[in-house]
N, C-alpha and C. Protein backbone atom coordinates (compact mmCIF):
# COMPACT_ATOMS: atom_id res chain seq x y z
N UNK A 1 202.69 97.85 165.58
CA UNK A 1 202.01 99.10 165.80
C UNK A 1 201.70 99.81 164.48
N UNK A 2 202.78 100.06 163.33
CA UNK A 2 202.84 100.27 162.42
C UNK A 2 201.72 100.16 161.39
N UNK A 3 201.59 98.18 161.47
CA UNK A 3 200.42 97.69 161.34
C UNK A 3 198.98 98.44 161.74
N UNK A 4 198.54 98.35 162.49
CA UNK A 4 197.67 98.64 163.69
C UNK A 4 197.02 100.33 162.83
N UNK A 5 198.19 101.08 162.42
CA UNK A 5 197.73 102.69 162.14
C UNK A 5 197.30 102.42 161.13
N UNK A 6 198.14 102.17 159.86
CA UNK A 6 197.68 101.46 158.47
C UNK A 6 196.28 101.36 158.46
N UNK A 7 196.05 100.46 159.16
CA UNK A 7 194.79 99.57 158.95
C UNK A 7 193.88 100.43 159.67
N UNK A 8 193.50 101.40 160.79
CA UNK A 8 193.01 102.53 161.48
C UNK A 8 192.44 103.21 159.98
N UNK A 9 193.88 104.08 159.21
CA UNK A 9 194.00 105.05 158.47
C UNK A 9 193.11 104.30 156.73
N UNK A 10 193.29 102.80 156.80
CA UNK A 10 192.31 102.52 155.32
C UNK A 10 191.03 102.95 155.75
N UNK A 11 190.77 102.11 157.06
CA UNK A 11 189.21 102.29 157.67
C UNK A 11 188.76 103.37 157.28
N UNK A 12 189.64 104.56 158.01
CA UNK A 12 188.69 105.94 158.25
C UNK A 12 188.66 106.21 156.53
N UNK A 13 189.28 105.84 155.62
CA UNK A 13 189.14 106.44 154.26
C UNK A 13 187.87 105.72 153.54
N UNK A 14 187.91 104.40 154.07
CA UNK A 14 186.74 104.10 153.55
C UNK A 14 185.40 104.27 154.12
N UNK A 15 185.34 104.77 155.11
CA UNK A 15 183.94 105.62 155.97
C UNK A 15 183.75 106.71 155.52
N UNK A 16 184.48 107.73 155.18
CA UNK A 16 185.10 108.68 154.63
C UNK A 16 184.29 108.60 152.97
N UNK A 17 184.76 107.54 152.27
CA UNK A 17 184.17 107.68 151.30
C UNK A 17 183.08 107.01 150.61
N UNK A 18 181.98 106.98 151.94
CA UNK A 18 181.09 105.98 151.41
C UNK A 18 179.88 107.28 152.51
N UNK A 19 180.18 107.73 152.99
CA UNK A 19 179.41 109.15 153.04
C UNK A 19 178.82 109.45 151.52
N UNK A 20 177.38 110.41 152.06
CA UNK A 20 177.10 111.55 151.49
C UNK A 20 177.39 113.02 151.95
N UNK A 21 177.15 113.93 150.77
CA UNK A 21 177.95 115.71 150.76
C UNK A 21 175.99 115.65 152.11
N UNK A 22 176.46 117.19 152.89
CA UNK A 22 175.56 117.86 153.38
C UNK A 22 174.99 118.03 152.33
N UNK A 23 175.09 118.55 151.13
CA UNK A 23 174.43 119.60 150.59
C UNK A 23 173.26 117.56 149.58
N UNK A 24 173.84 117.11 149.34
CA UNK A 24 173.35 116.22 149.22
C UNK A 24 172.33 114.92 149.79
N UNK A 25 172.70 115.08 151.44
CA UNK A 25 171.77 114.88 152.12
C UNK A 25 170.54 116.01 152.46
N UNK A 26 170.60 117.28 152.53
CA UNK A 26 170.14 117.88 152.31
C UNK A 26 168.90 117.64 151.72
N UNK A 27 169.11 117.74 150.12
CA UNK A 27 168.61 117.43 148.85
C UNK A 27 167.22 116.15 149.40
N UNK A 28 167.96 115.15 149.71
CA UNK A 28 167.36 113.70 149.77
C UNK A 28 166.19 114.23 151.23
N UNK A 29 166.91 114.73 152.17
CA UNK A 29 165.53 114.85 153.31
C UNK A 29 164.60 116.19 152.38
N UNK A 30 164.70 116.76 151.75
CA UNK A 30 163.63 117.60 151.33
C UNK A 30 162.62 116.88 150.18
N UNK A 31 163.50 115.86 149.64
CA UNK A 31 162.37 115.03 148.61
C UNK A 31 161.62 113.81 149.25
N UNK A 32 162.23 113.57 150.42
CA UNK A 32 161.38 112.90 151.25
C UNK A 32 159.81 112.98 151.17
N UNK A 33 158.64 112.29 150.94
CA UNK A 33 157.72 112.20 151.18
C UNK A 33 156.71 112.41 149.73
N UNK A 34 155.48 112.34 149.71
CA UNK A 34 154.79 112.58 148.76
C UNK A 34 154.63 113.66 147.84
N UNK A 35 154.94 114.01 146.54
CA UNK A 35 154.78 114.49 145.43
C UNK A 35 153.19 114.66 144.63
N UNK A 36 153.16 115.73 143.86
CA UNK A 36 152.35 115.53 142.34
C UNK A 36 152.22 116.02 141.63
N UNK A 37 153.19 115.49 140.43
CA UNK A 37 153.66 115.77 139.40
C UNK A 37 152.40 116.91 138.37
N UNK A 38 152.35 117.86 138.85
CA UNK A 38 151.66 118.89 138.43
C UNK A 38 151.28 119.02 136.82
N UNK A 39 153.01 119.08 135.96
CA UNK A 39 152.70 119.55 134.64
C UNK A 39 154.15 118.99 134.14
N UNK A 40 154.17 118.48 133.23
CA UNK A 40 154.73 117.84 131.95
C UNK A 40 155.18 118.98 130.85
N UNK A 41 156.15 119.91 130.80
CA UNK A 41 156.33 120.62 129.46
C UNK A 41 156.96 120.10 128.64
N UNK A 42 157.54 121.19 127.75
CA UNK A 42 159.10 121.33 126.53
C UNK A 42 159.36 122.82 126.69
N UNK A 43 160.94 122.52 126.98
CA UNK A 43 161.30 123.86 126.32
C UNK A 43 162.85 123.86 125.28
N UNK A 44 162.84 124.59 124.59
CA UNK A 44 163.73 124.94 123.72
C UNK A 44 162.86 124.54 122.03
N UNK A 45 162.25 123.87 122.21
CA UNK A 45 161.19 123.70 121.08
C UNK A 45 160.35 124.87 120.33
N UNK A 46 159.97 124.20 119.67
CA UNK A 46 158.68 124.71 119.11
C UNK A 46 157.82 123.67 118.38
N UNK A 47 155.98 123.67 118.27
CA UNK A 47 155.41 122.95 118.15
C UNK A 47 154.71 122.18 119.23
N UNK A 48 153.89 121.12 119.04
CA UNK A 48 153.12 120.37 119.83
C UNK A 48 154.28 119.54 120.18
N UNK A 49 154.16 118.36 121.55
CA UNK A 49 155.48 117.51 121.61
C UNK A 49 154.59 116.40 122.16
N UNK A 50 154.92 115.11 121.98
CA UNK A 50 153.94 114.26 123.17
C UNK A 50 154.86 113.12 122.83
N UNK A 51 155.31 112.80 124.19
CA UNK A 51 156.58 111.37 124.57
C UNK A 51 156.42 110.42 125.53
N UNK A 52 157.44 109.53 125.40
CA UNK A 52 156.60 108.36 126.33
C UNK A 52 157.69 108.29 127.03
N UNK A 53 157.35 108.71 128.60
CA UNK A 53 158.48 109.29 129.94
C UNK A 53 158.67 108.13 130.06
N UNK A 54 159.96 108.14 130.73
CA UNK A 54 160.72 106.84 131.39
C UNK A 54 160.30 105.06 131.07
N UNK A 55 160.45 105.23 129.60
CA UNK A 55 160.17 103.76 128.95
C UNK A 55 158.75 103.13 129.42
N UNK A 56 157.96 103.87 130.01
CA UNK A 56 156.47 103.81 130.58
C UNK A 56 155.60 103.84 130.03
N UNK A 57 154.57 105.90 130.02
CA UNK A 57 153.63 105.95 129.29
C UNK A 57 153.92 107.08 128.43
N UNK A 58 152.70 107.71 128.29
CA UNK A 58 152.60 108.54 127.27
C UNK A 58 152.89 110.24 128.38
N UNK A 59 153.38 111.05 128.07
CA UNK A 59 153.72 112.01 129.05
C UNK A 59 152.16 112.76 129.51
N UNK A 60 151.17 112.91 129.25
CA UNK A 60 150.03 113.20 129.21
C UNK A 60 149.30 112.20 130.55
N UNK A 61 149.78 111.05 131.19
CA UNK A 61 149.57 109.74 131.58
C UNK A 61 150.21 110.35 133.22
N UNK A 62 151.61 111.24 133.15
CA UNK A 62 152.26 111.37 134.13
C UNK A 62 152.10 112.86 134.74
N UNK A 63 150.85 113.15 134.30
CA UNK A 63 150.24 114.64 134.74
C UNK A 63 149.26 113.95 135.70
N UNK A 64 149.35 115.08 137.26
CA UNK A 64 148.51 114.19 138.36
C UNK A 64 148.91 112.77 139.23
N UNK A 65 150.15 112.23 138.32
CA UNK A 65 150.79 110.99 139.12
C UNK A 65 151.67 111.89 140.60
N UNK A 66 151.36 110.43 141.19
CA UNK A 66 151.83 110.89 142.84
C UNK A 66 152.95 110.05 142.95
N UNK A 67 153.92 111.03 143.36
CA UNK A 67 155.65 110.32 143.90
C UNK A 67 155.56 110.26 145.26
N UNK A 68 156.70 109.22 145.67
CA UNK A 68 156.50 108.98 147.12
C UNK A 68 158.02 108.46 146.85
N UNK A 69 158.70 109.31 148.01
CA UNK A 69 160.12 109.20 148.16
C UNK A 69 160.30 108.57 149.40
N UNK A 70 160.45 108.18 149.83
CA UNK A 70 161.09 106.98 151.27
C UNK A 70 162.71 107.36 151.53
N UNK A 71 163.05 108.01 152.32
CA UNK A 71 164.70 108.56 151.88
C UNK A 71 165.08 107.42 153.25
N UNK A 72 164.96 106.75 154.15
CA UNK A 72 165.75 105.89 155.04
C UNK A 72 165.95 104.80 154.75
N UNK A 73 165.41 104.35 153.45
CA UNK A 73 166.02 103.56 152.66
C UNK A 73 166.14 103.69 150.83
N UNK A 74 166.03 104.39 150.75
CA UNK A 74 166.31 105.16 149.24
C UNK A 74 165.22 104.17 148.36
N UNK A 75 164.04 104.06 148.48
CA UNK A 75 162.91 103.39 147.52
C UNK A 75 161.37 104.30 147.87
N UNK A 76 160.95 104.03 146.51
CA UNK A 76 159.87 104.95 146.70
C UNK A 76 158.88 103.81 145.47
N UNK A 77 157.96 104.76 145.23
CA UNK A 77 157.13 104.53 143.81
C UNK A 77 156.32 105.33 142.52
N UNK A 78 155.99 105.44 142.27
CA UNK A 78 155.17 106.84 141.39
C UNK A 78 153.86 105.94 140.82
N UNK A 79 152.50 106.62 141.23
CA UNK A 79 151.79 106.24 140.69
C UNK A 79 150.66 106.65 139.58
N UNK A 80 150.25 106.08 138.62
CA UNK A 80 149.63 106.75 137.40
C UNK A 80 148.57 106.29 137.61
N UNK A 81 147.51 107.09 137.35
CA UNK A 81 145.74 107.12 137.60
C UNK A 81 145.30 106.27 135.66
N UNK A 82 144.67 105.16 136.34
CA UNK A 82 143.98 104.80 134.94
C UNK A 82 143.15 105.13 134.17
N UNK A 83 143.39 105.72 132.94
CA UNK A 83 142.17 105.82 132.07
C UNK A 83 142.36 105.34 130.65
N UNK A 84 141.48 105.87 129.65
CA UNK A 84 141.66 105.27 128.35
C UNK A 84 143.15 105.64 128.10
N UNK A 85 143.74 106.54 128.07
CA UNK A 85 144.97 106.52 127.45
C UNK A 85 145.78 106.18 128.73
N UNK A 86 146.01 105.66 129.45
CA UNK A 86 146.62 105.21 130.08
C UNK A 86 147.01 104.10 130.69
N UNK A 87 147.72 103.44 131.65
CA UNK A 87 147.92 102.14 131.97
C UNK A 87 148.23 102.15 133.70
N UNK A 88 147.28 102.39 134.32
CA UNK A 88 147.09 103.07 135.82
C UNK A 88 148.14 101.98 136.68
N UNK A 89 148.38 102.28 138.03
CA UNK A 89 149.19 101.88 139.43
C UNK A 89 150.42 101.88 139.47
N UNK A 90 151.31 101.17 140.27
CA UNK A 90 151.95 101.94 140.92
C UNK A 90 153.30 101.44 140.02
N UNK A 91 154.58 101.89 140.00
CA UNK A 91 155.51 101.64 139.99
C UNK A 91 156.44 101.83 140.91
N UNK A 92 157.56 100.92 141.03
CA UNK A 92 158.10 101.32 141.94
C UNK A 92 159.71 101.49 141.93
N UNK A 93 160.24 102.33 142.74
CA UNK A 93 161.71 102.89 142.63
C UNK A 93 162.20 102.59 143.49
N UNK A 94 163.80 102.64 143.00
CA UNK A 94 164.94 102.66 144.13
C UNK A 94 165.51 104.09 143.57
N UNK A 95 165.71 104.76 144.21
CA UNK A 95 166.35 106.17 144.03
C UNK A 95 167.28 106.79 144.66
N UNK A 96 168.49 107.61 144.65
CA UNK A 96 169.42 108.75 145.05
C UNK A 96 169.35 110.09 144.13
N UNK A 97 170.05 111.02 144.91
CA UNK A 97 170.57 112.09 145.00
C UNK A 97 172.19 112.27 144.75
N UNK A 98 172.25 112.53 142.99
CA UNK A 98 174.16 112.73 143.15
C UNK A 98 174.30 114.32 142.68
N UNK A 99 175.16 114.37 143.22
CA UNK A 99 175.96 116.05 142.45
C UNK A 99 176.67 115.33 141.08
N UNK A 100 176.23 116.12 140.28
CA UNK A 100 177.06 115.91 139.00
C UNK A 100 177.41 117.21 138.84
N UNK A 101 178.87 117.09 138.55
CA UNK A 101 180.04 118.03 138.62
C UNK A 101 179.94 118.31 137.05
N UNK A 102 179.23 117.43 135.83
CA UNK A 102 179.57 117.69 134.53
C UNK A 102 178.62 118.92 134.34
N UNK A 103 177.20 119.28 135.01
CA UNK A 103 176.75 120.50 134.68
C UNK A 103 176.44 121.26 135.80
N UNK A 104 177.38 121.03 136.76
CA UNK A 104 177.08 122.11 138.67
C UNK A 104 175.60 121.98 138.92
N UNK A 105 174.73 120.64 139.17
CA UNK A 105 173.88 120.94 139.84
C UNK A 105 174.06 119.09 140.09
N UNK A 106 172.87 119.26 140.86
CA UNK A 106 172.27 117.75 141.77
C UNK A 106 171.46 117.02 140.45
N UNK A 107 171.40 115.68 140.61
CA UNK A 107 170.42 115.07 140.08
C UNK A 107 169.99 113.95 140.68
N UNK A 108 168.86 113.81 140.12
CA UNK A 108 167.74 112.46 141.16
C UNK A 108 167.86 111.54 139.76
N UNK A 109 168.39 110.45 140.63
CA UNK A 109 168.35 109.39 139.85
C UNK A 109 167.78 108.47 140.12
N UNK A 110 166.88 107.17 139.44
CA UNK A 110 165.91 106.32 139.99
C UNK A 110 166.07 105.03 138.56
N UNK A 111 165.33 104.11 139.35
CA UNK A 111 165.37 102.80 138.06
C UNK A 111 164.12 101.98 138.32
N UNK A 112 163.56 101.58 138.03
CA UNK A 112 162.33 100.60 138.55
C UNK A 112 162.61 99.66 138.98
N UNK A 113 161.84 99.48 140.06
CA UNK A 113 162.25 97.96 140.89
C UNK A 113 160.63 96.96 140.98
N UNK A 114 161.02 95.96 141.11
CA UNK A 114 159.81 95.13 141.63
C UNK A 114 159.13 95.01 142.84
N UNK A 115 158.33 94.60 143.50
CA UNK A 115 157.75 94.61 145.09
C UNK A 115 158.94 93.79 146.06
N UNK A 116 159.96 93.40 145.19
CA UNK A 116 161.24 92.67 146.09
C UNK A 116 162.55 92.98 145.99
N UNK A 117 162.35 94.74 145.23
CA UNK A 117 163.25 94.81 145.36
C UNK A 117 164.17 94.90 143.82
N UNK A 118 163.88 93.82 143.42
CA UNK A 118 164.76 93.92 142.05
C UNK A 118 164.19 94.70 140.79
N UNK A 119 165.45 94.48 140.41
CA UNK A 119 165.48 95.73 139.20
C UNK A 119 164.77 94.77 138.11
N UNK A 120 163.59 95.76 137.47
CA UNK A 120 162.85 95.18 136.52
C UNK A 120 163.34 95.93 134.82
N UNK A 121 164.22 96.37 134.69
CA UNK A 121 164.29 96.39 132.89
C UNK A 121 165.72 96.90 132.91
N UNK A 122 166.31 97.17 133.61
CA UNK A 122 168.14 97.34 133.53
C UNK A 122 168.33 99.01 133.04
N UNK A 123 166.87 99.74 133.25
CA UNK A 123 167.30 101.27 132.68
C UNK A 123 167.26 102.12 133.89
N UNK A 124 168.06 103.20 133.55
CA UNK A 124 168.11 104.02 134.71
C UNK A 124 168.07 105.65 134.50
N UNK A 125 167.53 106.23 135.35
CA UNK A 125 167.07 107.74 134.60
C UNK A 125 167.72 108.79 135.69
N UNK A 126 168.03 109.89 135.13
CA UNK A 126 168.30 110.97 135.71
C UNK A 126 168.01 112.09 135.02
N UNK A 127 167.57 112.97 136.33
CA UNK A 127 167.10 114.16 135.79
C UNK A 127 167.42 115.59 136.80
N UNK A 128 167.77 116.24 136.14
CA UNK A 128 168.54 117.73 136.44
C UNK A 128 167.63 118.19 137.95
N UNK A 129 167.72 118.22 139.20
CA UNK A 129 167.23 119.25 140.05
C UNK A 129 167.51 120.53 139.39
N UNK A 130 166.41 121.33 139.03
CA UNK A 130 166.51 122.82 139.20
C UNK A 130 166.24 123.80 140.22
N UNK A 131 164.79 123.33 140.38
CA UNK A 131 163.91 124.06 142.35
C UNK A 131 163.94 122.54 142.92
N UNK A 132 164.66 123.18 144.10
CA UNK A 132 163.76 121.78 145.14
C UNK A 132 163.60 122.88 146.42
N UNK A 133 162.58 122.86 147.25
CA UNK A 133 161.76 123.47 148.06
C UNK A 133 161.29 122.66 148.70
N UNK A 134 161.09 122.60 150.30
CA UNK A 134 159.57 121.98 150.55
C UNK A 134 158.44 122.60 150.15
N UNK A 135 158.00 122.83 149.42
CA UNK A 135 156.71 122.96 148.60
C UNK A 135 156.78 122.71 146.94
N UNK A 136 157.87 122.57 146.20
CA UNK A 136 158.06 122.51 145.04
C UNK A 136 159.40 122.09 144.64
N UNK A 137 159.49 121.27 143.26
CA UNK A 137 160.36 120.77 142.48
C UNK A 137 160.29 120.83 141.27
N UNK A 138 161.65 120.82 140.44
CA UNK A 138 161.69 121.21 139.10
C UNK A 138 162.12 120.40 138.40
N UNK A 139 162.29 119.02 137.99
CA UNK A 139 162.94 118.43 137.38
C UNK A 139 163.42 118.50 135.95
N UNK A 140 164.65 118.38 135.18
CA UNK A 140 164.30 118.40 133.74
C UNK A 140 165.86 117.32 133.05
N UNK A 141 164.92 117.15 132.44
CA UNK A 141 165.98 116.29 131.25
C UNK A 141 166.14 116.39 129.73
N UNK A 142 166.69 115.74 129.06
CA UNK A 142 166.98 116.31 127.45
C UNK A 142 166.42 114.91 126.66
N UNK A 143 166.15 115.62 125.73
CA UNK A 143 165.81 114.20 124.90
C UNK A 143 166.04 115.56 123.50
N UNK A 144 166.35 114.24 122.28
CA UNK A 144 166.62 114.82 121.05
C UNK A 144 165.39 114.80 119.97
N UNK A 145 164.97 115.89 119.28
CA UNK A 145 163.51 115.70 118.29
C UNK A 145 164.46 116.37 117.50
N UNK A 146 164.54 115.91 116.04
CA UNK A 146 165.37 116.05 114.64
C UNK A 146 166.57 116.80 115.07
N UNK A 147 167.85 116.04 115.85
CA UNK A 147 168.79 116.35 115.74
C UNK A 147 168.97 117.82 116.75
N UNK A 148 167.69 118.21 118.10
CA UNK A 148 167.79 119.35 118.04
C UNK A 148 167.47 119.03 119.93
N UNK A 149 168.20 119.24 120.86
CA UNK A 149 168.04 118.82 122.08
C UNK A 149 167.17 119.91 122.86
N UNK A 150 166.18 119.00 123.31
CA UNK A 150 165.17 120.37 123.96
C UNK A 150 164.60 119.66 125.56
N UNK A 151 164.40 120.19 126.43
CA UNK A 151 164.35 120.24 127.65
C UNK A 151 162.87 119.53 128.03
N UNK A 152 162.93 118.15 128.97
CA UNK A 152 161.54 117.71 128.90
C UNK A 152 161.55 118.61 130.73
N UNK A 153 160.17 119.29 131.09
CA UNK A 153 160.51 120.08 132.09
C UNK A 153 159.03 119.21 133.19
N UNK A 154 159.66 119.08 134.15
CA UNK A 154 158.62 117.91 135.35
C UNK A 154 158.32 118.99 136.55
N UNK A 155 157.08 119.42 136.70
CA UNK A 155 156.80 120.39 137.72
C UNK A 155 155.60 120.05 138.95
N UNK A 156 156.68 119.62 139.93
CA UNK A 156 155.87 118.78 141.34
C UNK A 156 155.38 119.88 142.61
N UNK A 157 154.24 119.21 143.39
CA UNK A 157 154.39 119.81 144.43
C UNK A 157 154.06 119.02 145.57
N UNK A 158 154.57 119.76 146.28
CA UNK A 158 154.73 118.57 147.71
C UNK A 158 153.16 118.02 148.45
N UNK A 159 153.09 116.98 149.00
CA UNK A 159 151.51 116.65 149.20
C UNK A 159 151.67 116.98 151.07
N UNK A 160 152.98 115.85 151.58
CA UNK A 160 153.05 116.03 152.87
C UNK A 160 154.70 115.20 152.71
């Protein structure tokens, strides 16, 4: 019998901890669905800035790209419109939603995948939720220009 509870009591811990928080599912059904990536800033800077987002393109490239979140199975894609400075279609993601406890907020994390699934370059990105809304999102992350950490700032709005 003894037996029997044991083995009851691992179960429920490991159901238990293979959940997501409310506040984290939450998060994931509101990013559900189509995006567009509005505007590309900097802040904490000063000067002109121009970078090349997520080992991709040129940040100028990811103004007007459309996200598409799929949350019932955590894959999506983002796509970039071709022109001369750019390198147009689709990419595609596997993505979540974690709370990171190191700065009290949520972050969306994503990596590129192939049309099967697999991971195509072994990098993986995260970036700060600030607004998430159904109608709007704020994303931001840090990157360093001479030793001096300044805020790359991602401003979406919802399509449907």
């Amino acid at each position: 019998m003894n037996k029997y509870f044991f083995l009851l009591i691992a179960l429920l811990m490991l159901v238990s901890s293979c959940s997501i928080s409310k506040a984290v599912q939450e998060k994931r059904n509101l990013l559900s669905g189509t995006w567009t990536l509005e505007d590309v800033s900097y802040e904490n800077g000063t000067g002109n800035f121009k970078s090349v987002i997520f080992n991709d393109a040129d940040d100028i490239c990811f103004e007007g790209s459309d996200w598409f979140f799929r949350d019932n199975n955590s894959t999506g894609r983002y796509t970039i419109a071709s022109s001369s400075l750019c390198t147009g279609g689709d990419r595609f993601i596997r993505w979540s939603v974690v709370d990171s406890p190191e700065n009290y907020s949520s972050q969306l994390q994503f990596k590129r995948i192939d049309e099967k699934n697999k991971d195509v370059n072994g990098l993986g990105y995260r970036l700060n939720i600030t607004t998430l809304t159904a109608e709007t999102m704020v994303l931001k992350s840090n990157a360093t220009v001479d030793g001096k950490v300044i805020n790359i700032v991602y401003k979406f709005n919802k399509k449907s």
